[in-house]
C-alpha atoms as a PDB file:
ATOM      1  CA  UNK A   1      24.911  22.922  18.330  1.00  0.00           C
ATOM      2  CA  UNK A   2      26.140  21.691  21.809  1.00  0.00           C
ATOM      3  CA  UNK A   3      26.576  18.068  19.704  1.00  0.00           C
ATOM      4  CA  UNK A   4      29.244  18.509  17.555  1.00  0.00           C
ATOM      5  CA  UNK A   5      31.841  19.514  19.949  1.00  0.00           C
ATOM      6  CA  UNK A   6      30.680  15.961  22.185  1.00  0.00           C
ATOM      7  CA  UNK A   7      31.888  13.582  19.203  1.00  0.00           C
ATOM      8  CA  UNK A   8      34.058  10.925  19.879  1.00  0.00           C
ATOM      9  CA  UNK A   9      35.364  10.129  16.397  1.00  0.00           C
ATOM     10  CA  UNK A  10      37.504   7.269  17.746  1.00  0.00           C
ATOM     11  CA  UNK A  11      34.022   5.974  18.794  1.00  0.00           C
ATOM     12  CA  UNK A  12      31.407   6.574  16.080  1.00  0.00           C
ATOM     13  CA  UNK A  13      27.715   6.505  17.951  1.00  0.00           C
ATOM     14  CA  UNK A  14      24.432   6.277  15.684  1.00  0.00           C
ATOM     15  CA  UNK A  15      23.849   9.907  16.569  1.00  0.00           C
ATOM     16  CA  UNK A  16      27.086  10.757  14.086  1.00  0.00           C
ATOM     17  CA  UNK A  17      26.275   7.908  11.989  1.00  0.00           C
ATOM     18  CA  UNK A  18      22.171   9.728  11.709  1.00  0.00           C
ATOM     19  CA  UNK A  19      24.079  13.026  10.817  1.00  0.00           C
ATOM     20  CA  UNK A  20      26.635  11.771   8.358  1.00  0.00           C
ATOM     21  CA  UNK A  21      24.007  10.058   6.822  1.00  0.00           C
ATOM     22  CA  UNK A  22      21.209  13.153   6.917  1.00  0.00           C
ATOM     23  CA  UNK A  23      24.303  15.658   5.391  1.00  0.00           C
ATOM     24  CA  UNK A  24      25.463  13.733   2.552  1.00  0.00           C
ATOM     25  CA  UNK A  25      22.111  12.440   1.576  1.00  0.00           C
ATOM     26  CA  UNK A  26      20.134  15.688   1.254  1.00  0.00           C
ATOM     27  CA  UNK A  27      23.369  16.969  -0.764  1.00  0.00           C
ATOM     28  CA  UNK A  28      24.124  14.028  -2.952  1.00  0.00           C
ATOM     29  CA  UNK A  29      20.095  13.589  -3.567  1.00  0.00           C
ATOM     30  CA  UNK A  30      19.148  17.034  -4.395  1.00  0.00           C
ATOM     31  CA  UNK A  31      21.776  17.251  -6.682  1.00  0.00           C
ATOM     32  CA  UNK A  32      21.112  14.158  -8.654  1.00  0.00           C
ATOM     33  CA  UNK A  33      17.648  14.219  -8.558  1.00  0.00           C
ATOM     34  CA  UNK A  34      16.656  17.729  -9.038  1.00  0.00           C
ATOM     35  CA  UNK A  35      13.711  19.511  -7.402  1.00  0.00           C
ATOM     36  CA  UNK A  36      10.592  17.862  -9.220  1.00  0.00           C
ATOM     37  CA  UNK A  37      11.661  14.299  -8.636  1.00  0.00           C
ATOM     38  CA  UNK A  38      12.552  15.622  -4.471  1.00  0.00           C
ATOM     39  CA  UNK A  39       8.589  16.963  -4.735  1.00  0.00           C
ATOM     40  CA  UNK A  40       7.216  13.806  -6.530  1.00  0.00           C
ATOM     41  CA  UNK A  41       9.137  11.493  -3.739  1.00  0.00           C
ATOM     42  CA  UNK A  42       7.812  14.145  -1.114  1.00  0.00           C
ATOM     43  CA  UNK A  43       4.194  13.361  -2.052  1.00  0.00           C
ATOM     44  CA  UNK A  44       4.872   9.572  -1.843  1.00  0.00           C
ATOM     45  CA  UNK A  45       6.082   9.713   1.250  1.00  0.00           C
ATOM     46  CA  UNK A  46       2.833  11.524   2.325  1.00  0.00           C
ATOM     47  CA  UNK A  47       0.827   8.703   0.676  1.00  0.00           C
ATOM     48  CA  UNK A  48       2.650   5.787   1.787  1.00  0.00           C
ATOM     49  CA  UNK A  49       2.566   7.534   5.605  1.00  0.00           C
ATOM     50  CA  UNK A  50      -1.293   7.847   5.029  1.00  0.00           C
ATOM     51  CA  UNK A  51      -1.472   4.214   4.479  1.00  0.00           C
ATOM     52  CA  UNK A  52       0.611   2.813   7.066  1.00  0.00           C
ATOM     53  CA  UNK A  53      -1.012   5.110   9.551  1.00  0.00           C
ATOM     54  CA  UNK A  54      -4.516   4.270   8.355  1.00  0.00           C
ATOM     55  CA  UNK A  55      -4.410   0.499   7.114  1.00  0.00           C
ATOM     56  CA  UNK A  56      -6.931  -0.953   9.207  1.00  0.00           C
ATOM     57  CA  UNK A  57      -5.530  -4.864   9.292  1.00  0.00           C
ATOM     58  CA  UNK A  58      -2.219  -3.758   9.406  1.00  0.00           C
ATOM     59  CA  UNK A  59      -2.254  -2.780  13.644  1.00  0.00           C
ATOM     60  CA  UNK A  60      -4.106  -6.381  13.720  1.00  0.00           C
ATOM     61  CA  UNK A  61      -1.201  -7.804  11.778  1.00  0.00           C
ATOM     62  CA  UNK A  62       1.454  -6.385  13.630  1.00  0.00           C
ATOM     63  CA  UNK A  63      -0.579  -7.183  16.836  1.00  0.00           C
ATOM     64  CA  UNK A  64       0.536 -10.911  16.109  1.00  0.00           C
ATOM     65  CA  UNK A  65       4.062 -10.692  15.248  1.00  0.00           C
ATOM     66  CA  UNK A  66       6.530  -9.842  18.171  1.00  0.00           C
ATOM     67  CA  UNK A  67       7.396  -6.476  19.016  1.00  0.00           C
ATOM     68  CA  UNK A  68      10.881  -6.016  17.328  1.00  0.00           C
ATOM     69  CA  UNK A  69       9.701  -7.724  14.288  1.00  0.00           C
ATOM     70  CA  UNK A  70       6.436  -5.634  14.147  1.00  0.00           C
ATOM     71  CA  UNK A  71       8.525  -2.695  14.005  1.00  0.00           C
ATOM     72  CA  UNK A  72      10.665  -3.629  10.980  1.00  0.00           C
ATOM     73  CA  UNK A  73       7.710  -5.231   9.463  1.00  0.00           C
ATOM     74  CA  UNK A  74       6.029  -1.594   9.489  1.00  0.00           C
ATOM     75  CA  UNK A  75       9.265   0.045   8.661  1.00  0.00           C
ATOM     76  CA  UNK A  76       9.402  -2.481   5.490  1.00  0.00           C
ATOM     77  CA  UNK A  77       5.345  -1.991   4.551  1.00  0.00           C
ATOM     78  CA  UNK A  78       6.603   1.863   4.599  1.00  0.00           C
ATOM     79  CA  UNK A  79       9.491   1.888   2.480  1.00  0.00           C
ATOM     80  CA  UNK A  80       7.485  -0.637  -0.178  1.00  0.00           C
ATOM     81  CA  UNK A  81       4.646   0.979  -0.207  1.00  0.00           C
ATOM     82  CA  UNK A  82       6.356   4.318  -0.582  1.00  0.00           C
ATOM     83  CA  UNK A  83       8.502   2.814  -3.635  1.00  0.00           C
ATOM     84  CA  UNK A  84       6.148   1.453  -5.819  1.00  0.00           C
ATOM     85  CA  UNK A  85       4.133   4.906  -4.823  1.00  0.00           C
ATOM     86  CA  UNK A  86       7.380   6.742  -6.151  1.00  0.00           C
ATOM     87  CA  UNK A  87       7.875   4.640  -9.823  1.00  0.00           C
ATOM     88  CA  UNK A  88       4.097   4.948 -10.454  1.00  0.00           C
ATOM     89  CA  UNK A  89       3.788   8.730  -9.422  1.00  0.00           C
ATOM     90  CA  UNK A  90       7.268   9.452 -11.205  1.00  0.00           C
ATOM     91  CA  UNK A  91       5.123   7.847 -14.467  1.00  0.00           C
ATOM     92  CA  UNK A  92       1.972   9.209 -14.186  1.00  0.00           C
ATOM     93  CA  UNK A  93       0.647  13.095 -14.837  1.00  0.00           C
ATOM     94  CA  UNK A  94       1.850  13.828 -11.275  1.00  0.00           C
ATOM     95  CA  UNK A  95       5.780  14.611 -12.544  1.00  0.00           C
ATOM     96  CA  UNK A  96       4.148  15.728 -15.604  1.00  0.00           C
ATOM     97  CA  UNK A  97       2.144  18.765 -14.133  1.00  0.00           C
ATOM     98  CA  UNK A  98       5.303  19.688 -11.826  1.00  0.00           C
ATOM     99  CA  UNK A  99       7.568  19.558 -14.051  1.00  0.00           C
ATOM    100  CA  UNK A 100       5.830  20.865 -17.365  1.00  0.00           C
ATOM    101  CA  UNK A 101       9.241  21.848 -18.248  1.00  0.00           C
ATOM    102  CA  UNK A 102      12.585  20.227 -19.007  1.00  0.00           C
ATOM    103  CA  UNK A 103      14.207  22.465 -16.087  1.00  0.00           C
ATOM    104  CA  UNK A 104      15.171  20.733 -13.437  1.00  0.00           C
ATOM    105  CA  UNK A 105      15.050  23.462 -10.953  1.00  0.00           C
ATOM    106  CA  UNK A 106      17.554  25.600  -9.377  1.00  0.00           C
ATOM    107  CA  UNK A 107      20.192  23.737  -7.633  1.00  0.00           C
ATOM    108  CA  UNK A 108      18.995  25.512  -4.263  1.00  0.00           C
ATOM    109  CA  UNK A 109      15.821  24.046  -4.507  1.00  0.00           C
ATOM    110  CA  UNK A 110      17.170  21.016  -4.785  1.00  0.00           C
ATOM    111  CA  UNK A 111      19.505  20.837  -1.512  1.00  0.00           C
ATOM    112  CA  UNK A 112      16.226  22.557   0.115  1.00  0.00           C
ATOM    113  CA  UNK A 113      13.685  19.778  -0.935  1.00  0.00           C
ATOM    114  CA  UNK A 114      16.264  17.116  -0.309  1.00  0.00           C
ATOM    115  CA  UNK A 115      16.936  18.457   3.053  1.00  0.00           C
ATOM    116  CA  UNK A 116      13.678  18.318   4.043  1.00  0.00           C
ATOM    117  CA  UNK A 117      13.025  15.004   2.491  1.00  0.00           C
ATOM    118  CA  UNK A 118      15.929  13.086   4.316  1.00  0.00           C
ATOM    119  CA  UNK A 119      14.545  14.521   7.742  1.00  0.00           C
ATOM    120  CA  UNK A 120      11.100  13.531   6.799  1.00  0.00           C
ATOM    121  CA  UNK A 121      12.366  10.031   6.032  1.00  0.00           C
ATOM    122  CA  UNK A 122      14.311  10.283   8.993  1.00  0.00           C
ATOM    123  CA  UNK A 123      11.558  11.382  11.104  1.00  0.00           C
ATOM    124  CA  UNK A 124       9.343   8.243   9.813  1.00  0.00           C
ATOM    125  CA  UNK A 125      11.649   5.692  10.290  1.00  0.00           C
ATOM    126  CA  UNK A 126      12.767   6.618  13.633  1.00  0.00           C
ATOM    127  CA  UNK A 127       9.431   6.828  14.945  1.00  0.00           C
ATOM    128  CA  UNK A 128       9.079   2.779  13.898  1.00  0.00           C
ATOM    129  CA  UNK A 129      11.878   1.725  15.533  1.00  0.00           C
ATOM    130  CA  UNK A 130      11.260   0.111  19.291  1.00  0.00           C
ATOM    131  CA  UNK A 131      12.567   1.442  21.878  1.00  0.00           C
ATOM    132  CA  UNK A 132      15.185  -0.617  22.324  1.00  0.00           C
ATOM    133  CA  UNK A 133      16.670   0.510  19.943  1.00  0.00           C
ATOM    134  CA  UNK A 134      16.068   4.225  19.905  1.00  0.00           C
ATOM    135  CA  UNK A 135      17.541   3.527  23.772  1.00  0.00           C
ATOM    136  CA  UNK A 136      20.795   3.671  21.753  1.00  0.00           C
ATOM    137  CA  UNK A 137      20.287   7.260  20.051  1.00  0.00           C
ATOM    138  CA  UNK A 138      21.142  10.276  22.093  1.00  0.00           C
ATOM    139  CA  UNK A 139      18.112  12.897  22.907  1.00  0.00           C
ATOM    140  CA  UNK A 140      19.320  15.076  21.556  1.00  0.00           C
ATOM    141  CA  UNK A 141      18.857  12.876  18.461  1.00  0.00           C
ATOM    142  CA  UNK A 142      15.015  11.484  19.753  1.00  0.00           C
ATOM    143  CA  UNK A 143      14.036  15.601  20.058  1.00  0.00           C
ATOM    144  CA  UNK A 144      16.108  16.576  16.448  1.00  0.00           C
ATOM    145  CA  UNK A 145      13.578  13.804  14.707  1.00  0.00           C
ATOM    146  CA  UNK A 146      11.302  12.147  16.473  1.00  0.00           C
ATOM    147  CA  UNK A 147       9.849  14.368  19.525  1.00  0.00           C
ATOM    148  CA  UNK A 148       6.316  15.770  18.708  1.00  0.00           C
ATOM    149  CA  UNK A 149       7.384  19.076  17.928  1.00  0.00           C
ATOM    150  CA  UNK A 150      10.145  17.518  15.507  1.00  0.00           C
ATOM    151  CA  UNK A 151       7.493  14.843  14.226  1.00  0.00           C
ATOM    152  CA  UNK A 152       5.648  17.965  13.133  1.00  0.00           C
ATOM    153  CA  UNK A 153       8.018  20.232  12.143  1.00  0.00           C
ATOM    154  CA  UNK A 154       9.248  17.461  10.001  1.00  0.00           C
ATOM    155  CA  UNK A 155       6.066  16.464   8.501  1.00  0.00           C
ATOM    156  CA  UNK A 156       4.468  20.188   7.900  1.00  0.00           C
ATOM    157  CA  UNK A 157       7.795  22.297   6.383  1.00  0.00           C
ATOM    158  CA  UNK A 158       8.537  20.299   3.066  1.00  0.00           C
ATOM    159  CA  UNK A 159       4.599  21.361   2.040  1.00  0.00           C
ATOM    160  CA  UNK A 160       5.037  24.847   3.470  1.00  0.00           C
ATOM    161  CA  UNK A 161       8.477  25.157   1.251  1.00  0.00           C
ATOM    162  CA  UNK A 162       6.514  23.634  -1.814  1.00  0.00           C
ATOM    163  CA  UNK A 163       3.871  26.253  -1.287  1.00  0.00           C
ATOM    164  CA  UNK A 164       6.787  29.112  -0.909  1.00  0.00           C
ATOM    165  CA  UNK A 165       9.081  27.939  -3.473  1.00  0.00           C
ATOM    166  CA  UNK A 166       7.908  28.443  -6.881  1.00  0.00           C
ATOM    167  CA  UNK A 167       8.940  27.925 -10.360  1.00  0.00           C
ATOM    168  CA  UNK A 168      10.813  30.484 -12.127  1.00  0.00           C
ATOM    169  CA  UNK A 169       9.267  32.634 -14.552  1.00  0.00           C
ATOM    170  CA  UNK A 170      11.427  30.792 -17.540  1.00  0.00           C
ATOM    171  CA  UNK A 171      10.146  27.748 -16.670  1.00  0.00           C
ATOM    172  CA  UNK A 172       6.564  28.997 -16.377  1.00  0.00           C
ATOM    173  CA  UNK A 173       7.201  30.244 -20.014  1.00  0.00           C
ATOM    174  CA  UNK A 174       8.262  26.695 -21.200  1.00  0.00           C
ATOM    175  CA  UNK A 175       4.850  25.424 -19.608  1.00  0.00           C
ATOM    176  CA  UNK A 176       3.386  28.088 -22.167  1.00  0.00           C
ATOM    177  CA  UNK A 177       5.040  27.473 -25.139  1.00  0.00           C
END
Protein backbone atom coordinates (compact mmCIF):
# COMPACT_ATOMS: atom_id res chain seq x y z
CA UNK A 1 0.00 0.00 0.00
CA UNK A 2 3.23 2.16 0.22
CA UNK A 3 2.28 2.91 -3.82
CA UNK A 4 -0.53 4.91 -3.80
CA UNK A 5 0.66 7.68 -1.70
CA UNK A 6 4.09 7.79 -4.38
CA UNK A 7 1.76 8.82 -7.46
CA UNK A 8 2.60 11.60 -9.41
CA UNK A 9 -0.69 12.29 -11.19
CA UNK A 10 0.84 15.22 -13.10
CA UNK A 11 3.12 12.39 -14.39
CA UNK A 12 1.15 9.20 -15.12
CA UNK A 13 3.87 6.08 -15.02
CA UNK A 14 2.75 2.52 -16.44
CA UNK A 15 2.61 1.38 -12.84
CA UNK A 16 -0.78 3.77 -12.49
CA UNK A 17 -1.62 3.17 -15.96
CA UNK A 18 -1.33 -1.20 -14.91
CA UNK A 19 -3.65 -0.26 -11.90
CA UNK A 20 -6.21 1.93 -13.58
CA UNK A 21 -6.39 -0.53 -16.05
CA UNK A 22 -6.49 -3.84 -13.51
CA UNK A 23 -9.47 -1.74 -11.30
CA UNK A 24 -11.80 -0.82 -13.92
CA UNK A 25 -11.40 -3.95 -15.90
CA UNK A 26 -12.15 -6.59 -13.25
CA UNK A 27 -15.25 -4.19 -12.34
CA UNK A 28 -16.57 -3.31 -15.73
CA UNK A 29 -15.92 -7.19 -16.87
CA UNK A 30 -17.47 -9.00 -14.08
CA UNK A 31 -20.33 -7.01 -14.33
CA UNK A 32 -21.02 -7.40 -17.97
CA UNK A 33 -20.02 -10.70 -18.33
CA UNK A 34 -21.26 -12.49 -15.37
CA UNK A 35 -19.51 -15.34 -13.53
CA UNK A 36 -19.84 -18.35 -16.10
CA UNK A 37 -18.52 -16.45 -19.07
CA UNK A 38 -15.34 -15.01 -16.29
CA UNK A 39 -14.93 -19.13 -15.65
CA UNK A 40 -15.25 -20.15 -19.38
CA UNK A 41 -12.51 -17.24 -20.32
CA UNK A 42 -10.56 -18.52 -17.12
CA UNK A 43 -10.21 -22.00 -18.64
CA UNK A 44 -9.06 -20.51 -22.00
CA UNK A 45 -6.59 -18.74 -20.64
CA UNK A 46 -5.29 -22.00 -19.02
CA UNK A 47 -5.41 -23.66 -22.47
CA UNK A 48 -4.00 -21.07 -24.56
CA UNK A 49 -1.01 -20.72 -21.62
CA UNK A 50 -0.60 -24.59 -22.04
CA UNK A 51 0.05 -24.11 -25.63
CA UNK A 52 2.28 -21.28 -25.76
CA UNK A 53 4.29 -22.80 -22.98
CA UNK A 54 4.39 -26.22 -24.63
CA UNK A 55 4.37 -25.57 -28.55
CA UNK A 56 7.39 -27.24 -29.51
CA UNK A 57 8.28 -25.05 -32.93
CA UNK A 58 7.17 -22.10 -31.43
CA UNK A 59 10.76 -21.46 -29.06
CA UNK A 60 12.41 -22.44 -32.62
CA UNK A 61 10.29 -19.77 -34.23
CA UNK A 62 10.84 -17.15 -31.93
CA UNK A 63 14.56 -18.26 -31.83
CA UNK A 64 14.73 -16.55 -35.40
CA UNK A 65 12.93 -13.41 -35.03
CA UNK A 66 14.69 -10.63 -32.90
CA UNK A 67 14.21 -10.34 -29.37
CA UNK A 68 11.60 -7.46 -29.07
CA UNK A 69 9.65 -8.86 -31.86
CA UNK A 70 9.76 -12.45 -30.40
CA UNK A 71 8.18 -11.11 -27.44
CA UNK A 72 5.12 -9.50 -29.08
CA UNK A 73 5.01 -12.30 -31.48
CA UNK A 74 4.38 -14.67 -28.31
CA UNK A 75 2.26 -12.10 -26.65
CA UNK A 76 0.09 -12.09 -30.07
CA UNK A 77 0.17 -16.27 -30.47
CA UNK A 78 -1.29 -15.87 -26.71
CA UNK A 79 -4.01 -13.56 -27.04
CA UNK A 80 -5.14 -15.50 -30.57
CA UNK A 81 -4.90 -18.56 -29.45
CA UNK A 82 -6.71 -17.71 -26.26
CA UNK A 83 -9.62 -15.98 -28.43
CA UNK A 84 -10.58 -18.40 -30.76
CA UNK A 85 -10.17 -20.84 -27.47
CA UNK A 86 -12.81 -18.41 -25.79
CA UNK A 87 -15.67 -18.26 -28.95
CA UNK A 88 -15.33 -22.06 -29.38
CA UNK A 89 -15.44 -22.95 -25.55
CA UNK A 90 -18.22 -20.15 -25.04
CA UNK A 91 -20.15 -22.54 -27.94
CA UNK A 92 -19.46 -25.78 -26.99
CA UNK A 93 -20.88 -28.00 -23.78
CA UNK A 94 -18.16 -26.27 -21.71
CA UNK A 95 -20.61 -22.94 -20.90
CA UNK A 96 -23.31 -25.38 -21.14
CA UNK A 97 -22.35 -27.63 -18.07
CA UNK A 98 -21.37 -24.33 -16.00
CA UNK A 99 -23.97 -22.60 -16.59
CA UNK A 100 -26.93 -25.23 -16.75
CA UNK A 101 -28.95 -22.37 -15.70
CA UNK A 102 -30.05 -18.99 -17.03
CA UNK A 103 -28.49 -17.31 -13.73
CA UNK A 104 -25.79 -15.46 -14.29
CA UNK A 105 -24.32 -15.64 -10.92
CA UNK A 106 -24.19 -13.38 -8.06
CA UNK A 107 -22.74 -10.10 -8.84
CA UNK A 108 -19.87 -10.91 -6.18
CA UNK A 109 -18.80 -13.68 -8.04
CA UNK A 110 -18.50 -11.81 -10.78
CA UNK A 111 -16.08 -8.86 -9.51
CA UNK A 112 -14.23 -12.02 -7.77
CA UNK A 113 -13.67 -14.07 -11.05
CA UNK A 114 -12.98 -10.91 -12.97
CA UNK A 115 -10.49 -9.85 -10.48
CA UNK A 116 -8.67 -12.73 -10.69
CA UNK A 117 -8.91 -12.97 -14.39
CA UNK A 118 -7.44 -9.41 -15.16
CA UNK A 119 -4.37 -10.32 -12.82
CA UNK A 120 -4.01 -13.60 -14.52
CA UNK A 121 -3.99 -11.81 -17.87
CA UNK A 122 -1.88 -9.39 -16.36
CA UNK A 123 0.45 -11.81 -14.97
CA UNK A 124 0.81 -13.52 -18.62
CA UNK A 125 1.41 -10.68 -20.53
CA UNK A 126 3.89 -9.11 -18.36
CA UNK A 127 5.91 -12.07 -18.15
CA UNK A 128 6.28 -11.76 -22.32
CA UNK A 129 7.34 -8.53 -22.37
CA UNK A 130 11.43 -7.99 -22.65
CA UNK A 131 13.05 -6.48 -20.35
CA UNK A 132 13.38 -3.46 -21.76
CA UNK A 133 10.46 -2.77 -21.35
CA UNK A 134 9.47 -4.15 -17.99
CA UNK A 135 12.82 -1.78 -17.10
CA UNK A 136 10.06 0.87 -17.24
CA UNK A 137 7.55 -0.73 -14.56
CA UNK A 138 8.28 -0.13 -10.94
CA UNK A 139 9.04 -3.41 -8.62
CA UNK A 140 6.82 -3.00 -6.91
CA UNK A 141 4.78 -3.62 -10.08
CA UNK A 142 7.41 -6.72 -11.43
CA UNK A 143 6.70 -8.47 -7.63
CA UNK A 144 2.55 -7.45 -7.70
CA UNK A 145 2.48 -9.64 -11.21
CA UNK A 146 5.20 -11.09 -12.44
CA UNK A 147 7.71 -12.31 -9.51
CA UNK A 148 7.48 -16.16 -8.95
CA UNK A 149 5.48 -16.00 -6.01
CA UNK A 150 3.00 -13.54 -7.93
CA UNK A 151 3.35 -15.77 -11.21
CA UNK A 152 1.90 -18.42 -8.93
CA UNK A 153 -0.33 -16.85 -6.85
CA UNK A 154 -1.78 -15.53 -10.01
CA UNK A 155 -2.00 -18.67 -11.87
CA UNK A 156 -3.25 -21.11 -8.82
CA UNK A 157 -6.16 -18.70 -6.95
CA UNK A 158 -8.79 -18.26 -9.86
CA UNK A 159 -9.00 -22.46 -9.74
CA UNK A 160 -8.86 -22.48 -5.95
CA UNK A 161 -11.91 -19.73 -5.98
CA UNK A 162 -13.73 -21.92 -8.71
CA UNK A 163 -13.33 -24.89 -6.44
CA UNK A 164 -14.63 -22.63 -3.28
CA UNK A 165 -17.23 -20.73 -4.95
CA UNK A 166 -20.19 -22.67 -5.81
CA UNK A 167 -23.49 -22.30 -7.36
CA UNK A 168 -26.38 -21.42 -5.35
CA UNK A 169 -28.84 -23.86 -4.39
CA UNK A 170 -31.59 -22.03 -6.86
CA UNK A 171 -29.53 -22.43 -9.55
CA UNK A 172 -28.68 -26.05 -8.76
CA UNK A 173 -32.56 -26.47 -8.77
CA UNK A 174 -32.85 -24.95 -12.34
CA UNK A 175 -30.10 -27.60 -13.42
CA UNK A 176 -32.86 -30.10 -12.02
CA UNK A 177 -35.83 -29.01 -13.40
Amino acid sequence: MNFLPNINWAVPSWDLFIILFFVVAAFLYGLSLGRDRIIVILVSIYVALAIVNTAPYLNNFTAEISFNNASIFKVTIFLGIFIVLFFLLSRSALLNTIAASDSPGRWWQSIVFSFFHVGLMLSILMTYLPKEVLANVSENMRNLFISDPAKFFWLVTPIVMMVLIRKSKKSKMGMEA
